[in-house]
C-alpha atoms as a PDB file:
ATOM      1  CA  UNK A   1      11.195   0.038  21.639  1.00  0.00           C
ATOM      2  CA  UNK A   2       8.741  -0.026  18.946  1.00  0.00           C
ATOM      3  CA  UNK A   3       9.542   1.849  15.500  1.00  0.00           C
ATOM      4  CA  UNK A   4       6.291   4.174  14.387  1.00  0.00           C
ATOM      5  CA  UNK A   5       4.593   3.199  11.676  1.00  0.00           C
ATOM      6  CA  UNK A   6       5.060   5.724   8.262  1.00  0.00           C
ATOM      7  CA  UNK A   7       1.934   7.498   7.084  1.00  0.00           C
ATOM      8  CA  UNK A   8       1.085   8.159   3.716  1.00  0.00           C
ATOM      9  CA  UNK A   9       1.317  12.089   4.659  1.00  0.00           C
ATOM     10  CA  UNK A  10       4.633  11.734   6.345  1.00  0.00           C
ATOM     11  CA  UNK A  11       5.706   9.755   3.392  1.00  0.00           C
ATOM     12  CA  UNK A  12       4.590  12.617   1.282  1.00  0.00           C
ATOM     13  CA  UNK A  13       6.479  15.296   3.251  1.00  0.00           C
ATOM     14  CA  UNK A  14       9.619  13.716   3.505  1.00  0.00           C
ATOM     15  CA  UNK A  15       9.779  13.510  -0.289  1.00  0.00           C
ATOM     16  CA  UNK A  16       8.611  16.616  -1.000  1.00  0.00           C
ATOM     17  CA  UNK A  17      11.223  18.072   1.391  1.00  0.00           C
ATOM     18  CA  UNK A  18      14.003  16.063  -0.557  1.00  0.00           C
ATOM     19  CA  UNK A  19      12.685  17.391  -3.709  1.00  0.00           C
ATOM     20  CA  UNK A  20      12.801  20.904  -2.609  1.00  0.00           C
ATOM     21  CA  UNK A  21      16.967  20.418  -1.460  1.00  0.00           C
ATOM     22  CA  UNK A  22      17.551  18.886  -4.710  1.00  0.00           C
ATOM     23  CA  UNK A  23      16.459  21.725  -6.313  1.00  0.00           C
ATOM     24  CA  UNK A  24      17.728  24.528  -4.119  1.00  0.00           C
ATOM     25  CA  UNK A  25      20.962  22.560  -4.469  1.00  0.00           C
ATOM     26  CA  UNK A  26      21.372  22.068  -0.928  1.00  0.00           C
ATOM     27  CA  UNK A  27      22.995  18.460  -0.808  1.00  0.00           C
ATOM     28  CA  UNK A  28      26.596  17.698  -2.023  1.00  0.00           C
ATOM     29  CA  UNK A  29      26.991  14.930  -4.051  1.00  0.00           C
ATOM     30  CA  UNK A  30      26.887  11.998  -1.359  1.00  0.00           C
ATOM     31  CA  UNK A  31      23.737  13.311   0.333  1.00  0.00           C
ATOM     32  CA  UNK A  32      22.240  13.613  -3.274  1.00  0.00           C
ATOM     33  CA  UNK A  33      22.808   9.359  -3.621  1.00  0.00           C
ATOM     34  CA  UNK A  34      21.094   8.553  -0.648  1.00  0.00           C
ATOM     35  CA  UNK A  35      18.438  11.047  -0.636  1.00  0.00           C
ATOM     36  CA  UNK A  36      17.646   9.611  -4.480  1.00  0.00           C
ATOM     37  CA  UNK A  37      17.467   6.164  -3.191  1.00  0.00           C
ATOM     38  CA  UNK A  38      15.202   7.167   0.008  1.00  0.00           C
ATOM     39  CA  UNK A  39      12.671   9.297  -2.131  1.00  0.00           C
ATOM     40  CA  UNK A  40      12.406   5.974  -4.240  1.00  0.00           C
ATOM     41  CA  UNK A  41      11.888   3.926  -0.993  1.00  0.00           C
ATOM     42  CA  UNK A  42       8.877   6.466  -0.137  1.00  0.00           C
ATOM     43  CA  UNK A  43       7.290   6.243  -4.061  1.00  0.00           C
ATOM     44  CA  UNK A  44       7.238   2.760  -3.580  1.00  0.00           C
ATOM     45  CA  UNK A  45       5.719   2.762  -0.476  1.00  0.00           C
ATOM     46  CA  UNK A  46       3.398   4.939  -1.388  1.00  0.00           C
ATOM     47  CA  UNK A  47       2.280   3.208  -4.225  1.00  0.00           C
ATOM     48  CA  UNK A  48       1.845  -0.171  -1.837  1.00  0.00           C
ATOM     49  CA  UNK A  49      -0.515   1.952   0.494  1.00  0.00           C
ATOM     50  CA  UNK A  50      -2.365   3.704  -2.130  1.00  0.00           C
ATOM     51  CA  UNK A  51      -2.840  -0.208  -3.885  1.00  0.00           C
ATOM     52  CA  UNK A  52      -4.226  -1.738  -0.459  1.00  0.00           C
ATOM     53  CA  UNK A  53      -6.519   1.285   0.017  1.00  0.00           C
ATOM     54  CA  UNK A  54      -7.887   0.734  -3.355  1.00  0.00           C
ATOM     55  CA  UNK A  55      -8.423  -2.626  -2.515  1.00  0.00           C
ATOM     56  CA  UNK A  56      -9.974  -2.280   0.454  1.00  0.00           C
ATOM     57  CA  UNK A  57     -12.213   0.527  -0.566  1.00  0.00           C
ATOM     58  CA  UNK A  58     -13.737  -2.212  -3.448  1.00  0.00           C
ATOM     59  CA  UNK A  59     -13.732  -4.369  -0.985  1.00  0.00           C
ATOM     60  CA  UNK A  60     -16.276  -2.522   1.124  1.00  0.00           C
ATOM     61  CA  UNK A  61     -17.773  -1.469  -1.867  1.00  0.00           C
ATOM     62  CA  UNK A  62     -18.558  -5.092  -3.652  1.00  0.00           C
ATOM     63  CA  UNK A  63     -19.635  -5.826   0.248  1.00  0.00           C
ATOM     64  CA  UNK A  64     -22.281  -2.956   0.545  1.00  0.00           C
ATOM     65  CA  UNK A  65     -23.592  -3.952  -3.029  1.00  0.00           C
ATOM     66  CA  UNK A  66     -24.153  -7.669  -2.116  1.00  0.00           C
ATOM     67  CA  UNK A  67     -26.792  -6.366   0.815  1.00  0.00           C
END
């Protein structure tokens, strides 16, 4: 069975959701750890995708100049 491959969006949402317990003070203390440690896991995907976009976006860019 193949795993589905996390969107930027998704990414996005599922931190933004974790932000919003943390501050309604909706996770006890062991939910707070992991949560912590999966928002940073998204961030740092996140900033990986947005990186490679850039890239490939100058990419195409340097590309269409050189015609």
């Amino acid at each position: 069975m193949s795993k589905k491959q996390l969107t930027y969006s998704e990414a996005i949402a599922e931190i933004e959701l974790i932000i919003n317990k943390i501050e309604n003070q909706e996770l006890d203390i062991d939910e707070l750890s992991a949560n912590v440690k999966r928002v940073a896991e998204l961030l740092n995907f996140c900033k990986l995708k947005l990186k490679n976009t850039e890239e490939e976006v100058q990419k195409v860019l340097r590309e269409f100049d050189d015609k």
